[in-house]
Protein backbone atom coordinates (compact mmCIF):
# COMPACT_ATOMS: atom_id res chain seq x y z
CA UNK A 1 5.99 -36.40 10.08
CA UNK A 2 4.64 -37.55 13.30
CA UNK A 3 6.24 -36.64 16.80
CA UNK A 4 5.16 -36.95 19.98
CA UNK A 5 5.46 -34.51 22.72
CA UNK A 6 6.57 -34.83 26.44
CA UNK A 7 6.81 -32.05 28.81
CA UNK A 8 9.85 -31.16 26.77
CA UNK A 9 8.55 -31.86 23.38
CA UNK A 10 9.74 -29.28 20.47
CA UNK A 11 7.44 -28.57 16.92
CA UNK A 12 7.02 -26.51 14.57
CA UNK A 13 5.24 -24.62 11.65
CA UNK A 14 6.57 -22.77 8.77
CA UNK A 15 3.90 -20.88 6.00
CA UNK A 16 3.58 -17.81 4.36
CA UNK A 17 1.02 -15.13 4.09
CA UNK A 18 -1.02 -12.67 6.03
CA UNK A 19 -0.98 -8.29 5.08
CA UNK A 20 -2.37 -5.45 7.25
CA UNK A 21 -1.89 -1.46 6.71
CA UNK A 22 -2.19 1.15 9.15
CA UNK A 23 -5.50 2.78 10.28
CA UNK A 24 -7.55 4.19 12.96
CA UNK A 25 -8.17 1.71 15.89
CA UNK A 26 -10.91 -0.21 15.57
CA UNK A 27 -13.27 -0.82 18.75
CA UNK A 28 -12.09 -3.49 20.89
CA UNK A 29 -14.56 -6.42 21.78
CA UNK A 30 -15.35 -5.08 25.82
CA UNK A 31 -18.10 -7.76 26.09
CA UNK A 32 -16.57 -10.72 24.20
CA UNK A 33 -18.21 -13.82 24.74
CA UNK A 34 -14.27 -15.35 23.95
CA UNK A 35 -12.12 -16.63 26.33
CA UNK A 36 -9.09 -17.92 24.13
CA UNK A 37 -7.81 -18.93 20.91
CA UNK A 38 -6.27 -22.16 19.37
CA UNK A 39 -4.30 -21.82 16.19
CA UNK A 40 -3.50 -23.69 13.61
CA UNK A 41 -1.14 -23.22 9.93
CA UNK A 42 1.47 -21.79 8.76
CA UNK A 43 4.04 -19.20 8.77
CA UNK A 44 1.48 -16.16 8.56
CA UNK A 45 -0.02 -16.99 11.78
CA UNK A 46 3.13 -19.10 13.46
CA UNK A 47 4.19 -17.54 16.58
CA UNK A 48 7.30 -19.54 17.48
CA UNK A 49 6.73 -23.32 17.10
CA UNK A 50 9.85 -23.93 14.53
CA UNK A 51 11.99 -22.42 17.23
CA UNK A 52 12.15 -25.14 18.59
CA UNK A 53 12.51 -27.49 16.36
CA UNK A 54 15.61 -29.37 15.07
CA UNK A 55 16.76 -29.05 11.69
CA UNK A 56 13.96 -26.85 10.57
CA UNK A 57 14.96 -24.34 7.88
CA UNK A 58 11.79 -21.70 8.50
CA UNK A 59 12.91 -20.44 11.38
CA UNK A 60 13.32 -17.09 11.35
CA UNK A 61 14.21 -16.31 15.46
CA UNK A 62 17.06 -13.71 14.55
CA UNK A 63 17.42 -9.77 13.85
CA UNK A 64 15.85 -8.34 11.70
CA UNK A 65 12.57 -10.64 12.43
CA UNK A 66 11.16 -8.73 15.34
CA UNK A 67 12.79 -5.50 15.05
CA UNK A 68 9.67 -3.31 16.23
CA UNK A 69 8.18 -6.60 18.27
CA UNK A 70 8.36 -6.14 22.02
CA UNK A 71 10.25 -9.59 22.59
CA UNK A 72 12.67 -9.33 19.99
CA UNK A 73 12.85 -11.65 17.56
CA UNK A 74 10.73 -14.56 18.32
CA UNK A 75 9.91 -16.81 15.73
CA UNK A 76 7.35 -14.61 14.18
CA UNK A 77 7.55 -13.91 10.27
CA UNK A 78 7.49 -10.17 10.65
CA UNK A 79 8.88 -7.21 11.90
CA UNK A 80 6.78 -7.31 15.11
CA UNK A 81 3.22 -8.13 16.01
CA UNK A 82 1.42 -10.65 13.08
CA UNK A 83 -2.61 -11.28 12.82
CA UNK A 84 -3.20 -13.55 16.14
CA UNK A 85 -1.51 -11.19 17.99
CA UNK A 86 -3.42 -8.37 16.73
CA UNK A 87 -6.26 -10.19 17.05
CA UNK A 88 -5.86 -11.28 20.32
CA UNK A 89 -5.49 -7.26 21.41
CA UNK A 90 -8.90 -6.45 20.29
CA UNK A 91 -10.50 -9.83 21.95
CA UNK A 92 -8.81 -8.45 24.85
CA UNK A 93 -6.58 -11.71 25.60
CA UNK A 94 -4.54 -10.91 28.28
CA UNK A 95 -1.27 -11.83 26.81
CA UNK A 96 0.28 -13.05 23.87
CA UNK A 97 -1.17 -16.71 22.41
CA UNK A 98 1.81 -19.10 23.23
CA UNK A 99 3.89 -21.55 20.91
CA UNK A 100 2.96 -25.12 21.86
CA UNK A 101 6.56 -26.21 20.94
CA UNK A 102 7.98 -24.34 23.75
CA UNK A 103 8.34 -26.41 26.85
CA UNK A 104 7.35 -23.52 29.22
CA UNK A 105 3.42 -24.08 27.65
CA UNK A 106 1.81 -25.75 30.09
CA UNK A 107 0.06 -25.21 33.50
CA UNK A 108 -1.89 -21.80 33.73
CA UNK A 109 -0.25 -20.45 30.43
CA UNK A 110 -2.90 -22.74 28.57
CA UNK A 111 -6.10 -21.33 29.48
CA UNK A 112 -6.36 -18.33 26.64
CA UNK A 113 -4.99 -20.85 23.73
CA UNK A 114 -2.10 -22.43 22.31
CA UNK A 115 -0.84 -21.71 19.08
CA UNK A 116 0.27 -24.96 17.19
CA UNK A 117 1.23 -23.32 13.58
CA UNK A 118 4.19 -24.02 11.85
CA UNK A 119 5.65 -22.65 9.33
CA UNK A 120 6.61 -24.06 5.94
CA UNK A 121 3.65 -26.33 6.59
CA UNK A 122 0.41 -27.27 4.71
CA UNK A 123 -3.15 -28.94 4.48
CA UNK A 124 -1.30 -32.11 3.24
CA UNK A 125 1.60 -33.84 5.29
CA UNK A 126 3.69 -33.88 2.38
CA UNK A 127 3.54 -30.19 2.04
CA UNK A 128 7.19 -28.65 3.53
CA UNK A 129 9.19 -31.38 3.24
CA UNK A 130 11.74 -28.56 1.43
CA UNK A 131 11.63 -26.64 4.78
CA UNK A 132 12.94 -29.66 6.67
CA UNK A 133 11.56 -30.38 10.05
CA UNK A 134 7.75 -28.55 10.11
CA UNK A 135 4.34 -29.97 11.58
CA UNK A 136 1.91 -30.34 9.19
CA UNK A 137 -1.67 -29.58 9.96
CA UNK A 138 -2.54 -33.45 10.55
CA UNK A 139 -0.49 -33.13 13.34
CA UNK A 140 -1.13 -29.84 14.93
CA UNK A 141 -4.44 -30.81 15.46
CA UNK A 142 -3.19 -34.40 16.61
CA UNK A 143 -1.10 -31.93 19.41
CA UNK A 144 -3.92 -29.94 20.02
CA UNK A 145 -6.53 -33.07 21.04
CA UNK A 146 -3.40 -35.59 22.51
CA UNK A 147 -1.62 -32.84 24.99
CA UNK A 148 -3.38 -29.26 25.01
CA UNK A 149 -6.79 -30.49 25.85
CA UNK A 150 -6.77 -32.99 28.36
CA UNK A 151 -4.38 -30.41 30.30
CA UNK A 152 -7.27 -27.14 29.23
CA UNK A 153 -9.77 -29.26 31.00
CA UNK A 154 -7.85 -30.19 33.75
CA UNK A 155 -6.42 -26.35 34.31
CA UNK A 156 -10.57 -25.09 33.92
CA UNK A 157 -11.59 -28.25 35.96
CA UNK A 158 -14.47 -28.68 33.54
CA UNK A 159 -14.94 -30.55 30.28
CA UNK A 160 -13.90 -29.87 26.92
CA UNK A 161 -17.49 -29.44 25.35
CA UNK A 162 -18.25 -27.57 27.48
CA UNK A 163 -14.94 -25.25 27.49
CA UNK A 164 -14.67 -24.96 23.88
CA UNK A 165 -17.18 -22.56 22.52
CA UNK A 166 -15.57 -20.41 24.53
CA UNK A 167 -12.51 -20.04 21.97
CA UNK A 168 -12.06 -18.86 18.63
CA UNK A 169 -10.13 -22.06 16.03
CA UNK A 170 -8.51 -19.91 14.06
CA UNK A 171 -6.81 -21.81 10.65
CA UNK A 172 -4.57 -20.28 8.12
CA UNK A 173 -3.12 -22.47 5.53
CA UNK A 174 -2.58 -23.63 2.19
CA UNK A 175 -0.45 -21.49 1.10
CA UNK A 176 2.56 -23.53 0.95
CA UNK A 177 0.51 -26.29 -0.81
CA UNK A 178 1.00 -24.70 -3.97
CA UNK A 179 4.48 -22.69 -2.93
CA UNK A 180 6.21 -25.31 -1.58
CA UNK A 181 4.19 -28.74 -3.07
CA UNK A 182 2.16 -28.12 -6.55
CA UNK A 183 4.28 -25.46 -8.38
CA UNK A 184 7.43 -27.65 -7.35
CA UNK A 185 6.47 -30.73 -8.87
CA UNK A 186 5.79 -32.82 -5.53
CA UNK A 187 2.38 -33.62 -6.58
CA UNK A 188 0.91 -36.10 -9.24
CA UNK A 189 2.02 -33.96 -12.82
CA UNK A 190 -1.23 -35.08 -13.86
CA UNK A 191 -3.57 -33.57 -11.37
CA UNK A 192 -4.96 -29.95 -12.79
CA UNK A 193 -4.78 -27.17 -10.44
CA UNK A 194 -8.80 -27.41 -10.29
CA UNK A 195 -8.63 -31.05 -9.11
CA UNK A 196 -5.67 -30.06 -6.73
CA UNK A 197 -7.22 -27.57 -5.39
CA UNK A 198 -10.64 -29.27 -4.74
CA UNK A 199 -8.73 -31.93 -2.92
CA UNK A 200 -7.08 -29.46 0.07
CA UNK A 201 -10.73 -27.79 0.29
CA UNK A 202 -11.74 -31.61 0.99
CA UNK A 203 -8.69 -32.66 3.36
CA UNK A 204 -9.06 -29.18 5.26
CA UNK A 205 -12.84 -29.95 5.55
CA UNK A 206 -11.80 -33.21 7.81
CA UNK A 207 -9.75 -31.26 9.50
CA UNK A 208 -12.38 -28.67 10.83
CA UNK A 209 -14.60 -31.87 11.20
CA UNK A 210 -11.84 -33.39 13.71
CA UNK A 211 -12.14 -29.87 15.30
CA UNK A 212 -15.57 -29.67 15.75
CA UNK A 213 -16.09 -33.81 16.93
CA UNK A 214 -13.68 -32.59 20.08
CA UNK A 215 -15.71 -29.45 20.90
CA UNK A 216 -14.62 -26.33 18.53
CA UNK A 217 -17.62 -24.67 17.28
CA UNK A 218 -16.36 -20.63 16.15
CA UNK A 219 -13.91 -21.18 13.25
CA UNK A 220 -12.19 -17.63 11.72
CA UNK A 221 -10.42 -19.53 8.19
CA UNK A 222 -7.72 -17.28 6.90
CA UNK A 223 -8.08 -17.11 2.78
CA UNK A 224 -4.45 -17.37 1.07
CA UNK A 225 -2.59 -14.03 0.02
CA UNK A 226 -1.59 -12.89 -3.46
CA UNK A 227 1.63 -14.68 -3.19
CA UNK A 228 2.07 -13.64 -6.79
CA UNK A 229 2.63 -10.62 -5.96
CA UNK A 230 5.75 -10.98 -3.85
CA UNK A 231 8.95 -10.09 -4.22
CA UNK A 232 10.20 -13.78 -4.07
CA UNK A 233 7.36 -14.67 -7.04
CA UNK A 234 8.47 -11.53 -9.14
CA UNK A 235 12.23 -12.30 -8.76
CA UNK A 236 12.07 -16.28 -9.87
CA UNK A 237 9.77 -15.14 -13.02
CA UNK A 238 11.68 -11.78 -14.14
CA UNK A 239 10.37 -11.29 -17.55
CA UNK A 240 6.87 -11.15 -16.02
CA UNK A 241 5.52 -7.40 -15.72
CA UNK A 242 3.07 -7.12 -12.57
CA UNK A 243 2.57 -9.69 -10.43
CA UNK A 244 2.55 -13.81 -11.21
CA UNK A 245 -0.54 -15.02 -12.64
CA UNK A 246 -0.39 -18.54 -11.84
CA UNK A 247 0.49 -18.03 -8.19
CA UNK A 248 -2.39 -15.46 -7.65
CA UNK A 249 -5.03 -17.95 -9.88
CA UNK A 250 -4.67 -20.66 -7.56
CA UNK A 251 -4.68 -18.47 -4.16
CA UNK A 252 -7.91 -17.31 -6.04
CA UNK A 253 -9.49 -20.19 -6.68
CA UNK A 254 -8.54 -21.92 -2.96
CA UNK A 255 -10.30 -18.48 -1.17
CA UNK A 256 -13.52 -18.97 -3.42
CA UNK A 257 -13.94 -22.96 -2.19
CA UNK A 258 -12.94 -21.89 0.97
CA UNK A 259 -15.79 -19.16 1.03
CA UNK A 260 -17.97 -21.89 -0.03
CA UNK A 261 -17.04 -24.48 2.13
CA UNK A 262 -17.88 -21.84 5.09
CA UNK A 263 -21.78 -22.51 3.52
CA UNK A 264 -21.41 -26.11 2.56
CA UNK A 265 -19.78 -27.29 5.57
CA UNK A 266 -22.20 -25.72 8.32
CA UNK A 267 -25.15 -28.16 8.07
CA UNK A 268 -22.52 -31.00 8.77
CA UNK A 269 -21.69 -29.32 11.98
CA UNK A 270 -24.92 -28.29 13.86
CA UNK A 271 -24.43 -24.99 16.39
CA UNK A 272 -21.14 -24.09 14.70
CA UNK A 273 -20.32 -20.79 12.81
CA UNK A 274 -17.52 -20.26 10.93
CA UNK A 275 -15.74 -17.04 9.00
CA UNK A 276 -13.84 -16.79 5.92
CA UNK A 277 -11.27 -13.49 6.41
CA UNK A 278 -10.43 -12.63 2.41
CA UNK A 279 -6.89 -11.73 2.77
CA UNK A 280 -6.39 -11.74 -0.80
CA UNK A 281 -8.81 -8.92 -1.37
CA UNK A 282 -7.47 -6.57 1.70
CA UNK A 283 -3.83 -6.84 0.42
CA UNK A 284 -5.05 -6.31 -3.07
CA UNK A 285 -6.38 -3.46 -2.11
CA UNK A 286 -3.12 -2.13 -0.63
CA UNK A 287 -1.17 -2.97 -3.35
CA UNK A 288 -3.52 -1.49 -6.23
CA UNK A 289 -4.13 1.88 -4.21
CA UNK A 290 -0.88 2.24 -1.70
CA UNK A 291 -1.01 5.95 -1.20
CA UNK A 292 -4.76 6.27 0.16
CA UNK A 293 -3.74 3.47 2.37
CA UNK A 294 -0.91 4.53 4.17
CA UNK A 295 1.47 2.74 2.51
CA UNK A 296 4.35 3.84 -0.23
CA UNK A 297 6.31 0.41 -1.93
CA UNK A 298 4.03 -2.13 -3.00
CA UNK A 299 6.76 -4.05 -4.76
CA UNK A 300 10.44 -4.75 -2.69
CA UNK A 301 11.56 -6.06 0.84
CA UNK A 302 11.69 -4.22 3.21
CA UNK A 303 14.41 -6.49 4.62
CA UNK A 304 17.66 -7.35 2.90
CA UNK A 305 16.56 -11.05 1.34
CA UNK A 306 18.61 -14.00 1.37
CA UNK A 307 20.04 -14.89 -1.62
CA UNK A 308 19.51 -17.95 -3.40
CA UNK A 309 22.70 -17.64 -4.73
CA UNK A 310 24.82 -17.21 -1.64
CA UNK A 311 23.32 -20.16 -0.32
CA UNK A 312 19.67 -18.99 1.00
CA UNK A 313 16.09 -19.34 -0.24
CA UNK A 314 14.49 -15.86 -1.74
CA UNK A 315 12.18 -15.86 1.20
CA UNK A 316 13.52 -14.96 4.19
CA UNK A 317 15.27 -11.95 5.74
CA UNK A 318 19.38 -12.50 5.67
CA UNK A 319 20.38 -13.02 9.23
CA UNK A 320 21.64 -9.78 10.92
CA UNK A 321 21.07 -7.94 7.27
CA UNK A 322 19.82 -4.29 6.13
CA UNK A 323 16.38 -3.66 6.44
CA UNK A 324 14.36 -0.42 5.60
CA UNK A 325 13.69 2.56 8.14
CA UNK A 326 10.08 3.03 6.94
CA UNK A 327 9.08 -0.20 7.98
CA UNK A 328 5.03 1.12 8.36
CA UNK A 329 5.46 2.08 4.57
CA UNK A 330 6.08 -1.25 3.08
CA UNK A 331 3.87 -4.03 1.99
CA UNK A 332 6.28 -6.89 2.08
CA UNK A 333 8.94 -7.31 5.16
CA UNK A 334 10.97 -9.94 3.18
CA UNK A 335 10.41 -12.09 0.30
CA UNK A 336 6.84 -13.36 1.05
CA UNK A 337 5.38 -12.50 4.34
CA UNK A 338 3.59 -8.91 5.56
CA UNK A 339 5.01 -6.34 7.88
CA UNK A 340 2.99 -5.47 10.80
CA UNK A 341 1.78 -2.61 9.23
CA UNK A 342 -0.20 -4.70 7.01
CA UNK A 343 -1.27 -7.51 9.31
CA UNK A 344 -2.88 -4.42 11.28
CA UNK A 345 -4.96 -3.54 8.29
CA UNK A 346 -5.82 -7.29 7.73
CA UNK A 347 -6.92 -7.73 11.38
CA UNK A 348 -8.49 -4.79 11.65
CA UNK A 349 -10.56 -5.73 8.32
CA UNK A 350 -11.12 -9.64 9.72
CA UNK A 351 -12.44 -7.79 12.94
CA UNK A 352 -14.75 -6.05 12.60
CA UNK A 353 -15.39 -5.22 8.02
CA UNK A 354 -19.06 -5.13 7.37
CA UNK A 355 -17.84 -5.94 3.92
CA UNK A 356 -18.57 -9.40 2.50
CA UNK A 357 -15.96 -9.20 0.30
CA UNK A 358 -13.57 -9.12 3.23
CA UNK A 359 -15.41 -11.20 5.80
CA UNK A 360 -18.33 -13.85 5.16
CA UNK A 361 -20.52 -14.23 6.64
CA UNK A 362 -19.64 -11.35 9.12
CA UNK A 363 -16.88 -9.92 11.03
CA UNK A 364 -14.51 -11.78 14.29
CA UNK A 365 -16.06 -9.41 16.36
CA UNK A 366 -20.18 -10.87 15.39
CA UNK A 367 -18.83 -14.18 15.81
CA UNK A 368 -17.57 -13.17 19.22
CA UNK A 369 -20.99 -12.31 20.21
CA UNK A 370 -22.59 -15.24 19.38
């Protein structure tokens, strides 16, 4: 879906996805190298854009989204703060990364990032079309180079190659690829999850070639979360103990070629460095040992979900419903997406883990120093 954007232009991005728990602070970056962030996905790392957006159906800008987030609800898929927020705390951003679907982005508000995500959107531009009105990834970036950085270089009165290193392109999605596009039949029934799969790695490779040609050279890739393990997977396959297989194969196999493509991709794109954050793994981790982690249900919302019966979609949080007191003890906040309380453990893990597992090659805050 394409759409262009004047001062009062309105998009959007709807996904699923990232997890955090809580621990100790991690050291902040007090010598960071980074002077913004641009973002790009879907609904784990969306910060507003399908606010504004007509006829959009993952929007989520009512109670209880935002309970425990300092502006209310505002379009975020949590109950307050998600992963680019927490991230942009320890890169000591001054304030929070702003939606570029609200009109008010523009001017001085530009010059620490612009988050373009969406969710309910995908690698391919066919991916959300059951969400309604979203903005794919084609066109985020198509935002991002047509409107966000001729204005960047006017606002820094300097050019964009030369800007550019200065900011981290964070991208989380392909989530909803499978979610909302492969598992519901919208792709060729012939294709095998391998081939599928091997196809997004190759469309989001152009993708963070597009990035790079205009100037982007640290890229932080988000790895897809168990989504098998939600409460909206568990509920639509019932007579499956444990988590679904399927859904957690794929979001598997996408994180190893996205690992890979963090290798394969580098030579194509002298003086770049890019990190793959294994979300998969850190929520695993949660859900397999809760108790050492800080956390207590591994399994149910903590929100009261929409029904699919009564009219809603399994996902998201029923507008001005119940939701849990222990918000910090829960894994899931509704039917697919973290609570704050896992996207701290996430970010704090995509930060600054000496882990491979969790970050490869190393950690937000090495790349920061580079």
């Amino acid at each position: 879906m394409s759409q262009t954007r004047p001062r009062n232009f309105t998009l959007l991005c709807f996904c699923l996805l990232p997890l955090l728990f809580p621990c100790i602070a991690i050291q902040q970056n007090d010598n960071t190298k980074i002077k913004g962030m641009f973002v790009f996905g879907s609904s784990l790392v969306d910060n507003g854009n399908n606010n504004f957006l007509p006829n959009s159906m993952a929007k989520v800008n009512y109670f209880p989204y935002g309970v425990d987030f300092p502006l209310g609800p505002s379009g975020r898929f949590t109950n307050g703060k998600n992963v680019i927020d927490l991230l942009g705390l320890k890169l000591n951003l001054p304030d929070y990364i702003p939606p570029f679907s609200d009109p008010s982005t523009n001017g001085s508000k530009i010059v620490n990032g612009v988050n373009f995500a969406s969710g309910g959107s995908g690698i391919l531009d066919d991916t959300g079309a059951l969400a309604g009105n979203v903005i794919s990834l084609n066109q985020q970036i198509r935002n991002f180079e047509e409107y966000t950085l001729p204005e960047l270089e006017i606002q820094l009165e300097n050019k964009s190659k030369e800007i550019l290193p200065q900011f981290l392109f964070l991208v989380g999605t392909g989530g909803n690829d499978y979610s909302l596009n492969y598992f519901m039949g919208l792709s060729n029934s012939n294709t095998s999850i391998e081939d599928f799969t091997a196809n997004l790695i190759t469309a989001l490779a152009h993708h963070l070639m597009r990035l790079y040609n205009l100037g982007a050279s640290k890229f932080v890739l988000m790895g897809i979360n168990p989504n098998g393990c939600s409460p909206m997977a568990k509920a639509r396959v019932p007579t499956q103990e444990g988590c679904i297989r399927t859904l957690n194969r794929a979001a598997h196999m996408f994180n190893a070629n996205l690992r890979n493509l963090v290798d394969a991709i580098r030579p194509q794109m002298p003086g770049s460095n890019l990190v793959f954050v294994n979300s998969y793994k850190v929520i695993m981790d949660i859900i397999r040992h809760p108790i050492s982690r800080g956390f207590v249900d591994v399994k149910n919302a903590c929100c009261e979900v929409s029904k699919i019966s009564e009219g809603g979609n399994g996902i998201l949080c029923k507008r001005g419903g119940s939701i849990c007191e222990n918000r910090s003890e829960y894994v899931f906040f509704d039917g697919l997406h973290p609570t704050e309380a896992v996207n701290v453990v996430i970010a704090n893990k995509a930060f600054a883990s000496k882990f491979k597992t969790e970050v490869y090659p190393f950690s937000i805050y090495d790349l920061s120093k580079i």
